[in-house]
Every structure is written in C-alpha cells, then in structure tokens.
N, C-alpha and C. Protein backbone atom coordinates (compact mmCIF):
# COMPACT_ATOMS: atom_id res chain seq x y z
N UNK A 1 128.16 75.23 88.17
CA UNK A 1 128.52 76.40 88.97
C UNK A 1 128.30 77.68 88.17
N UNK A 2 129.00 77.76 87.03
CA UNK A 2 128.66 78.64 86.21
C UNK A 2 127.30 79.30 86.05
N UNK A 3 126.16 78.14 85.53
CA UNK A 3 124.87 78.77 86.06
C UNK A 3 124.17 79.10 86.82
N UNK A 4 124.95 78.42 88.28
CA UNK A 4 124.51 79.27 89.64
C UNK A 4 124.36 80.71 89.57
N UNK A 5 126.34 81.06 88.65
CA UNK A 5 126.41 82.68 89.03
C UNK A 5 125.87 83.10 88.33
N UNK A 6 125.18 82.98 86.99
CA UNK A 6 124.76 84.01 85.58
C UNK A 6 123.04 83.94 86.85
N UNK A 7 122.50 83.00 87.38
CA UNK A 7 121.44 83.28 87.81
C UNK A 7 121.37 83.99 89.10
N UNK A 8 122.17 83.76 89.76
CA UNK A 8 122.55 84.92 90.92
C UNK A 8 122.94 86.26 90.71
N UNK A 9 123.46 86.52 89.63
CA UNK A 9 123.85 87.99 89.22
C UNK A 9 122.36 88.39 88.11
N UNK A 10 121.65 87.40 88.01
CA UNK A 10 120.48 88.03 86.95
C UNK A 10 119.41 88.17 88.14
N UNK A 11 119.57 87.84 89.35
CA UNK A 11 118.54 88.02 90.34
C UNK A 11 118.93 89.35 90.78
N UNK A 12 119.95 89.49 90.82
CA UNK A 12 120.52 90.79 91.29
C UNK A 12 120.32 91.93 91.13
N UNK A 13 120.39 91.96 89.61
CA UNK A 13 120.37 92.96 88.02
C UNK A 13 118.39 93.12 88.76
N UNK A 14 117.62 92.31 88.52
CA UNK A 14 116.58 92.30 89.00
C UNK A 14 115.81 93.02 90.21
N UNK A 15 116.36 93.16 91.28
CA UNK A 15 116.51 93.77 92.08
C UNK A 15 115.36 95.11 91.64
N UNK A 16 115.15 95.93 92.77
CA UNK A 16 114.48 97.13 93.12
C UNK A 16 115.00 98.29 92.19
N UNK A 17 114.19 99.22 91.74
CA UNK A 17 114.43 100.08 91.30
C UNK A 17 115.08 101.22 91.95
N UNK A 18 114.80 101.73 93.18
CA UNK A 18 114.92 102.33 93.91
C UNK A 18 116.02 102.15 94.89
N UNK A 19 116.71 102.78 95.04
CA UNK A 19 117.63 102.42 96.39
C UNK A 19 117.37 102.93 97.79
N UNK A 20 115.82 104.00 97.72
CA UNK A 20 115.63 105.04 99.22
C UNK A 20 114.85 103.92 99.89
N UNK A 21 114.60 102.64 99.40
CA UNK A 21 113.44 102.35 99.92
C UNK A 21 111.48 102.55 99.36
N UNK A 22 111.48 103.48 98.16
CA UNK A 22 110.39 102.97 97.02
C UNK A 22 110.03 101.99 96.21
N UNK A 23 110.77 101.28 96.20
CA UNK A 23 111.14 99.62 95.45
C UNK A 23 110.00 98.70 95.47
N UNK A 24 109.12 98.61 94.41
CA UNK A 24 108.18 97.27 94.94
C UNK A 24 109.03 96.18 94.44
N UNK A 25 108.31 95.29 95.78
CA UNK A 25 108.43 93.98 95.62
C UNK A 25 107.37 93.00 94.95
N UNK A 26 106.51 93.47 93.99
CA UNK A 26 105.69 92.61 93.44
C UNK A 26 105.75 92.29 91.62
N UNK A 27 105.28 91.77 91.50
CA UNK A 27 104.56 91.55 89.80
C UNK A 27 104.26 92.72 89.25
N UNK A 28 104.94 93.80 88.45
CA UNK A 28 104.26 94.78 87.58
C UNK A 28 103.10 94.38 86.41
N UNK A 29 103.86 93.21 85.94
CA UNK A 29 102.82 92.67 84.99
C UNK A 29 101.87 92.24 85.51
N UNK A 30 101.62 91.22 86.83
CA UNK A 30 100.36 91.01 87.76
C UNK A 30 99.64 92.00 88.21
N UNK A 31 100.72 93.46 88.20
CA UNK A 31 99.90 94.40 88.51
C UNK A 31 99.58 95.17 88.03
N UNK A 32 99.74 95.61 86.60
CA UNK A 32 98.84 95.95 85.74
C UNK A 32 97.65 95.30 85.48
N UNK A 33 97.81 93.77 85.62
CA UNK A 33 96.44 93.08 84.71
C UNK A 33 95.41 93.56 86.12
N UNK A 34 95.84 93.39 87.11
CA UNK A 34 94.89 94.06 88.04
C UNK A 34 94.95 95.57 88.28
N UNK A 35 95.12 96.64 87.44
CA UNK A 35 95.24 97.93 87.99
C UNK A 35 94.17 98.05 86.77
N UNK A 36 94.10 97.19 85.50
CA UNK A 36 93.10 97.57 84.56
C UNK A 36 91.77 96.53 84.72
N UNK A 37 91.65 95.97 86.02
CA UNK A 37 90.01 95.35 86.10
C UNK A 37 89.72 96.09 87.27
N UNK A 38 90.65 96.75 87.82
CA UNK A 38 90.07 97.25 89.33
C UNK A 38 90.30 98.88 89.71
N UNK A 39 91.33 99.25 88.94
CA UNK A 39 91.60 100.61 89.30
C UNK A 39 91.51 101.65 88.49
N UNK A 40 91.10 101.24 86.49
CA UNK A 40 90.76 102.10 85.86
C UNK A 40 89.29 102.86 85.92
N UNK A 41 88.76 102.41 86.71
CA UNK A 41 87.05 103.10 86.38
C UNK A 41 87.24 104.63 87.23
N UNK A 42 88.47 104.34 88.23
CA UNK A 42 88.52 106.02 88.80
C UNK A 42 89.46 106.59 88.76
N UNK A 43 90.86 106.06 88.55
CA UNK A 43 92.33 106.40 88.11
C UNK A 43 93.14 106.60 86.51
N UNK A 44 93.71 107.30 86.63
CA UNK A 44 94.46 107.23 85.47
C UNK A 44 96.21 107.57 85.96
N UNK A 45 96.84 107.07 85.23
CA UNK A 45 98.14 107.38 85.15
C UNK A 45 98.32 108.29 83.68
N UNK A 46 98.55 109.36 84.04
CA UNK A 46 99.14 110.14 83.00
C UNK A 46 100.23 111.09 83.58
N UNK A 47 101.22 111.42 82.18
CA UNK A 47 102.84 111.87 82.64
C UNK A 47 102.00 113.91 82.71
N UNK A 48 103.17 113.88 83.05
CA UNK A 48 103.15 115.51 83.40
C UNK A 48 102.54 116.42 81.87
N UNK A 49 102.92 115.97 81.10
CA UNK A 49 102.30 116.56 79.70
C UNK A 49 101.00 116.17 79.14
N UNK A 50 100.25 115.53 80.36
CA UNK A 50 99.17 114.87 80.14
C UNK A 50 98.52 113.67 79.14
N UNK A 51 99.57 113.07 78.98
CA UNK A 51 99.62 111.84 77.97
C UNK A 51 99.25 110.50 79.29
N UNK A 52 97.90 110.10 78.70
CA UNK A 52 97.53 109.11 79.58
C UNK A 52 98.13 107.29 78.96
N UNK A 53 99.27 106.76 80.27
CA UNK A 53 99.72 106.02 80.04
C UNK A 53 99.06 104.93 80.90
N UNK A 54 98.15 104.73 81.11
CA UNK A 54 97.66 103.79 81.96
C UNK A 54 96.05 104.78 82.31
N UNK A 55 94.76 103.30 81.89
CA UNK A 55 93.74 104.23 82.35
C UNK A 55 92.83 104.66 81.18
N UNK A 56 91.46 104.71 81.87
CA UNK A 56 91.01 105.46 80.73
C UNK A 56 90.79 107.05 80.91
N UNK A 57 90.87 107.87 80.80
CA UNK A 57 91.04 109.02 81.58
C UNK A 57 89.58 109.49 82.76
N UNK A 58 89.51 108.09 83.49
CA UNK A 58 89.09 108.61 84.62
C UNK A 58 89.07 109.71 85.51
N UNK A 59 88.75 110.10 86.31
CA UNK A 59 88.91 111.26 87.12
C UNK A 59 88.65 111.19 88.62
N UNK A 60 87.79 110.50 88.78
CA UNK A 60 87.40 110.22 90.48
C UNK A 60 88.35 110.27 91.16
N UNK A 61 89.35 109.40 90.79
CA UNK A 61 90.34 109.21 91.89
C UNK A 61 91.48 110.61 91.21
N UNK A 62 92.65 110.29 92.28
CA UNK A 62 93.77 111.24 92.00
C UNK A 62 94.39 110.14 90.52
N UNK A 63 95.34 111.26 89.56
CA UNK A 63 96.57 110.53 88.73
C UNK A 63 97.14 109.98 89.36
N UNK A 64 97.84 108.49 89.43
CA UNK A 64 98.42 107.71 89.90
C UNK A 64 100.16 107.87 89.37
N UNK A 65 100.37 109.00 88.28
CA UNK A 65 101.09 108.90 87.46
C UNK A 65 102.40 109.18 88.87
N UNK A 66 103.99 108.68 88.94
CA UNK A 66 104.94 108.99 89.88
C UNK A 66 104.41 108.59 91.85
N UNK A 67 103.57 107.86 91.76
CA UNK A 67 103.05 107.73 92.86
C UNK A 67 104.19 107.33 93.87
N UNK A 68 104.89 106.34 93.92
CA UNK A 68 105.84 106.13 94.84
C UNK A 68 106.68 106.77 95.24
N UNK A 69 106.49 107.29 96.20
CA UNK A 69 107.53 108.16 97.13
C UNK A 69 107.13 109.27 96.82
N UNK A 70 105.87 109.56 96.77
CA UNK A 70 105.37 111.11 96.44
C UNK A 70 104.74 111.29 98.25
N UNK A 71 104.47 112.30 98.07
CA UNK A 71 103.78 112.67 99.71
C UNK A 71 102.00 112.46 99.25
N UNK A 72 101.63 111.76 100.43
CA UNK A 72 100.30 111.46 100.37
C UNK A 72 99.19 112.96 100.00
N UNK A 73 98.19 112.42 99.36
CA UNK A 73 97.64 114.20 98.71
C UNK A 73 98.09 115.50 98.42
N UNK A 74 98.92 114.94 97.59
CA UNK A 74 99.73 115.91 96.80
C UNK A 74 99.63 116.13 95.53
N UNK A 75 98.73 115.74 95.24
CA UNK A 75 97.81 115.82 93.86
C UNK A 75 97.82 117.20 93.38
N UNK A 76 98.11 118.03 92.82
CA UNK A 76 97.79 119.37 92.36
C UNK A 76 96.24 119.08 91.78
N UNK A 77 95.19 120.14 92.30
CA UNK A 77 93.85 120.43 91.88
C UNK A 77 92.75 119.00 92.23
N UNK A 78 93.17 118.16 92.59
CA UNK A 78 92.71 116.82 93.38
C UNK A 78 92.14 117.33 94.88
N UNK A 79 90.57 116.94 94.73
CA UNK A 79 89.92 117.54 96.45
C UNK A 79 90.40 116.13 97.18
N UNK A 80 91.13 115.88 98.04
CA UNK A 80 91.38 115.18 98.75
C UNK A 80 90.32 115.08 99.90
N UNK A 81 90.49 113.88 100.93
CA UNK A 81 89.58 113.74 101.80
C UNK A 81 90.66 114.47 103.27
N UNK A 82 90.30 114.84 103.89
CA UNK A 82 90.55 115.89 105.21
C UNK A 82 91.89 115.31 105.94
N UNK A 83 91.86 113.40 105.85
CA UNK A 83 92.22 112.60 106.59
C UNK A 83 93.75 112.48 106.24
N UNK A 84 93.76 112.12 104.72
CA UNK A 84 94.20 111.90 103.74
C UNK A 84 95.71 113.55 103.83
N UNK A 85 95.24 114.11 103.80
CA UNK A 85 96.03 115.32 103.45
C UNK A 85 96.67 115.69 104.78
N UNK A 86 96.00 115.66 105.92
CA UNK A 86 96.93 115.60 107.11
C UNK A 86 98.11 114.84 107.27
N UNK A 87 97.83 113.28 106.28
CA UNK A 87 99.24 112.66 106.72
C UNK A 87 100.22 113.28 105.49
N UNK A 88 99.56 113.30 104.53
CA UNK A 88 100.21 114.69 103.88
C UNK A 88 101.24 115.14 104.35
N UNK A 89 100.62 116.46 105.09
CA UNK A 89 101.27 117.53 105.59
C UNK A 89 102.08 116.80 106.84
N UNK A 90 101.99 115.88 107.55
CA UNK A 90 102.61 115.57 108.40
C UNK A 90 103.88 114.66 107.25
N UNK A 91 104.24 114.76 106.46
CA UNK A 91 104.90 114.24 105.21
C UNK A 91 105.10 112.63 105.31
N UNK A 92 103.96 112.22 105.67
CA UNK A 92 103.79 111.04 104.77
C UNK A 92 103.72 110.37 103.46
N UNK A 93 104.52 109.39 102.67
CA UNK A 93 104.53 109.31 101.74
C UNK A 93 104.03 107.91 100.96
N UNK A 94 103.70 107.81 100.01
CA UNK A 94 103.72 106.76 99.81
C UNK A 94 105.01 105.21 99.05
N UNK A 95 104.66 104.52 100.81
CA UNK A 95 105.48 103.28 100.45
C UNK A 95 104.71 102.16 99.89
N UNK A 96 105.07 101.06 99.72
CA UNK A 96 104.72 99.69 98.95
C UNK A 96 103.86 99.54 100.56
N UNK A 97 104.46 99.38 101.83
CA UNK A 97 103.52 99.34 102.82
C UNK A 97 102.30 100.10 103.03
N UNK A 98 102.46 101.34 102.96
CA UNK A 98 101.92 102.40 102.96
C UNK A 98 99.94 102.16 101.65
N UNK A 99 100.55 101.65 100.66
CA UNK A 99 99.87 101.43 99.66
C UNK A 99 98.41 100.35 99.79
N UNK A 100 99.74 99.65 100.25
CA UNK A 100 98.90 98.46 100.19
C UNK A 100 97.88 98.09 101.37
N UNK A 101 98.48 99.05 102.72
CA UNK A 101 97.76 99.06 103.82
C UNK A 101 96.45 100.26 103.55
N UNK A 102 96.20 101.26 102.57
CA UNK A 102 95.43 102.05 102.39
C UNK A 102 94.82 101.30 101.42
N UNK A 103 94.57 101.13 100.14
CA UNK A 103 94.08 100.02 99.71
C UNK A 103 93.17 99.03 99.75
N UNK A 104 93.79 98.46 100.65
CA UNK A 104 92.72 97.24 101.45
C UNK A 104 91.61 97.65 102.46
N UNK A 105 91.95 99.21 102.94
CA UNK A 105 90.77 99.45 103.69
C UNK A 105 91.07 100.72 104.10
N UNK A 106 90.92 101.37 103.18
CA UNK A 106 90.92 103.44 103.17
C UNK A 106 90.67 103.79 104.74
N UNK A 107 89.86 103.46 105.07
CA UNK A 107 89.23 104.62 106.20
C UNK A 107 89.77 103.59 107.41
N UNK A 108 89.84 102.15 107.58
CA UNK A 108 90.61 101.66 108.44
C UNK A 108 92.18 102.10 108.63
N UNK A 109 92.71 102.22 107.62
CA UNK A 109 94.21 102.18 107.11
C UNK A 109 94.26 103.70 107.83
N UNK A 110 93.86 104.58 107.75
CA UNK A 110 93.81 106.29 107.94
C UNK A 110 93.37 106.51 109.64
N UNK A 111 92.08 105.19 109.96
CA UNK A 111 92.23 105.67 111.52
C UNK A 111 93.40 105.37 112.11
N UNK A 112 93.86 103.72 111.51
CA UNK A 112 95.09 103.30 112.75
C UNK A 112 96.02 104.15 112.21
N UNK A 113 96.45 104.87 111.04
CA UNK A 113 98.07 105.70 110.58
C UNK A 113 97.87 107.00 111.38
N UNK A 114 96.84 107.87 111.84
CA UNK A 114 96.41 109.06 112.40
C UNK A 114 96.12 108.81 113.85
N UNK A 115 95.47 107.44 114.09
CA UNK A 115 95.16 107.52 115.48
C UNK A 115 94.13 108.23 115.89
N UNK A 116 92.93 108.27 114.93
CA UNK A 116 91.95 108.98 115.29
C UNK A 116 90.99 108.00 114.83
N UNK A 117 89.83 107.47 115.68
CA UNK A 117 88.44 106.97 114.99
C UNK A 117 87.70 108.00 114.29
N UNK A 118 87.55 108.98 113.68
CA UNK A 118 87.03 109.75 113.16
C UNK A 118 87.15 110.21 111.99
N UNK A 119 88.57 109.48 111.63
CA UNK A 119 89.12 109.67 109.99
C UNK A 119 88.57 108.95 109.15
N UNK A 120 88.18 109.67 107.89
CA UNK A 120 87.83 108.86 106.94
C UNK A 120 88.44 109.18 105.48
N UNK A 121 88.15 107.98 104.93
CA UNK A 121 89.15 108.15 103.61
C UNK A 121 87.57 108.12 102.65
N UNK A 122 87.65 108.54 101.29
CA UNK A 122 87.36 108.91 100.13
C UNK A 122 86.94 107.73 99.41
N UNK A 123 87.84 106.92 99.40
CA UNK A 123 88.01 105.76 98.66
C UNK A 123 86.85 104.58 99.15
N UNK A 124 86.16 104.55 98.41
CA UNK A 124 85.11 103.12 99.03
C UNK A 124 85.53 101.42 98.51
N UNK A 125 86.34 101.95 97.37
CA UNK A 125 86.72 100.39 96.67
C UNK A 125 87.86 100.20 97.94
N UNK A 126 88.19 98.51 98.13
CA UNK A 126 88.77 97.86 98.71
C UNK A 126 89.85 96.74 97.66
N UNK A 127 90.78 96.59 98.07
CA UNK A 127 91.41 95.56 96.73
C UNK A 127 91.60 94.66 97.84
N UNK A 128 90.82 93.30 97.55
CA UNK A 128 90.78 92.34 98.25
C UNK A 128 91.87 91.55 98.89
N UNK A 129 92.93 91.48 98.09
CA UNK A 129 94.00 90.26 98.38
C UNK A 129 95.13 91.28 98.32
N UNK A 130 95.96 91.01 99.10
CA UNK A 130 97.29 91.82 99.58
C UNK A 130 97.95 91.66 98.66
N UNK A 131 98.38 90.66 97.93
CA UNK A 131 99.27 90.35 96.57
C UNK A 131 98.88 91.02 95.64
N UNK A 132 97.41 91.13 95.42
CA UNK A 132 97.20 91.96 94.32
C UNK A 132 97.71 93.17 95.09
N UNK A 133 97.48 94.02 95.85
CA UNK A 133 98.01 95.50 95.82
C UNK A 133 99.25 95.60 95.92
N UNK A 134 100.08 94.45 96.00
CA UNK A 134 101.66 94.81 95.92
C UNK A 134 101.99 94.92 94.77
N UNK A 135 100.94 94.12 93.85
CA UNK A 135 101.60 93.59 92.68
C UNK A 135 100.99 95.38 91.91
N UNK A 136 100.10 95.82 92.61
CA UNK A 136 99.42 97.12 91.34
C UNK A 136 100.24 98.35 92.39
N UNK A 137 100.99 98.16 93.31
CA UNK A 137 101.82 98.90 93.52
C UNK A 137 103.17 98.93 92.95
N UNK A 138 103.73 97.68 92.62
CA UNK A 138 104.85 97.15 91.20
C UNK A 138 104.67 98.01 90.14
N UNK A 139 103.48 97.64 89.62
CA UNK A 139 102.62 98.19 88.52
C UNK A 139 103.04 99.69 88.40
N UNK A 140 102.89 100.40 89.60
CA UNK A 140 102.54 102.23 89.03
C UNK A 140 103.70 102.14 89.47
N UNK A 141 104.93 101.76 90.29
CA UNK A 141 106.28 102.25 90.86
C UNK A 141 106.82 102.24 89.37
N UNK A 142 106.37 101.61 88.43
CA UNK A 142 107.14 102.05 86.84
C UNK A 142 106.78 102.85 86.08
N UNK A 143 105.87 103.94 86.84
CA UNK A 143 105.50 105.32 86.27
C UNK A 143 106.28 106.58 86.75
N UNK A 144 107.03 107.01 86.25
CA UNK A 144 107.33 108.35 86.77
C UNK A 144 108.67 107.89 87.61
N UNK A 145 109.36 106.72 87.83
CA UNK A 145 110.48 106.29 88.39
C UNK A 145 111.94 107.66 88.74
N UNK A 146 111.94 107.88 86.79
CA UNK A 146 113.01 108.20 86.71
C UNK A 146 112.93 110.11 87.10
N UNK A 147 111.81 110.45 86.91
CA UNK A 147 111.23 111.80 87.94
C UNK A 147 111.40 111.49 89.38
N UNK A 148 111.12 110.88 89.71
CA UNK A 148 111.27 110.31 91.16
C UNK A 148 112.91 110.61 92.05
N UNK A 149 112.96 109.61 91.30
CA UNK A 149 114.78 109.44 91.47
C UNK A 149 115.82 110.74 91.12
N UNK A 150 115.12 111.63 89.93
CA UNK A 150 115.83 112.98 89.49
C UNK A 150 115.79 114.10 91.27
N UNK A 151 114.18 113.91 91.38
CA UNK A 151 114.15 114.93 92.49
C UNK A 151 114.21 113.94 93.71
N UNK A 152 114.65 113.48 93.91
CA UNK A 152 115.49 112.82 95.32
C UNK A 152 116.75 113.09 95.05
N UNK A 153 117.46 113.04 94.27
CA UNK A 153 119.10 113.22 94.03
C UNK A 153 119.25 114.78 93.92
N UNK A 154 118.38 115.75 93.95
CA UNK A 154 118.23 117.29 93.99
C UNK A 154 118.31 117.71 95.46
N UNK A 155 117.68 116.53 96.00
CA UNK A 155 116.97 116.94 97.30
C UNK A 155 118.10 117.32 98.25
C-alpha cells in the first residue's frame, strides 16, 4: 500500500506545469530529440537576452523561446504570414492543441481555424506523427515557463 501512495503522489508532483491550461502532455525529452532532427534548421529557442538555448541560431522560422501560451505571431521583428497574424490579433494563442494541429499541416490547420480556403501558412515542413509534436511541444513548454506564468499572474 505504501508504494501505491509514494507512486500516486510522485504521479502527481509530475503533473503539468501550468495550471491555465498551457501544460503539455508529452515527452520533453522525446521532444527535444525531435525538435533537434526536425526543427533546428529554421528555429531557435533563445531567452530574451539572446542566449540561444535550443537551436542553432537559425532564423527562418520565428524564436520558439516562451512559446506556450504566447499569442500566435507575436514574434517582435518576425514577417509573419497574413493568415497567421489574424488569429493573432483575433488573440489566439498557442495551446498543446493548437501546436500540434498547425504543425502537422500549416496551411490546412489555418484554413479550418479561420474558416477561409484562402489562408495560407509560411511553414512548408510538416511533422509527421502527432506524438512527435506533442512531445516537441513538451519540449519548448520548458522554455520561458516561468516568464509565462510571471505575466499571467500580472494579468
């Protein structure tokens, strides 16, 4: 019984980072090993002082650095795609759903979230398997967490 509870309270402890609902549910470590065969050639994660913590300092894509629960194209100095920045401004943000449904198919993911056949996303790479993008959404939700969480508790 005893080790029932030390493993039920260590599942616990385990649990989401987040309490708003930013929380991945995947493999950080699964999703790093896939954020560095698939997502460094155009991303980087670097902190606000420009210290690149993930990445080789790519540029194509936006910094990935605080991504969860940020508002979609909100990149400071990042040309976003047209599509992309409307859900933006309509304050869309990014969730673990959100992620993983853009991801797998940019310009699909952007017509059905907008409701327009005419939207297109930027992004031409696709990440094949849904597990992997949960797991490289795990991955970056441990960048920039505790920024995250500072300006939500401001908010």
């Amino acid at each position: 019984m005893t080790k029932f509870i030390y493993a039920a309270a260590a599942a616990l402890l385990a649990g989401p980072a987040f309490a708003d609902g930013h929380a991945a549910s995947g493999d950080a470590a699964a999703g790093e090993e896939q954020f560095n065969r698939q997502c460094v050639a155009c991303h980087i994660v670097a902190d606000a002082d420009g210290n690149v913590l993930a990445g080789r300092n790519a540029r194509t894509g936006p910094n990935l650095y605080a991504l969860a629960g940020r508002t979609l194209g909100s990149v400071e100095d990042f040309r976003y795609g047209d599509s992309i920045v409307e859900l933006g401004e309509m304050g869309t943000v990014w969730t673990e759903e959100n992620f993983v449904g853009y991801v797998q198919d940019p310009t699909g993911w952007l017509r059905e979230t907008l409701d327009n056949n005419r939207a297109r996303g930027k992004m031409a790479y696709r990440v094949r398997q849904e597990e992997e993008a949960i797991n490289i959404y795990a991955y970056l939700a441990t960048f920039g967490a505790e920024e995250a969480e500072g300006e939500a508790e401001s908010n």
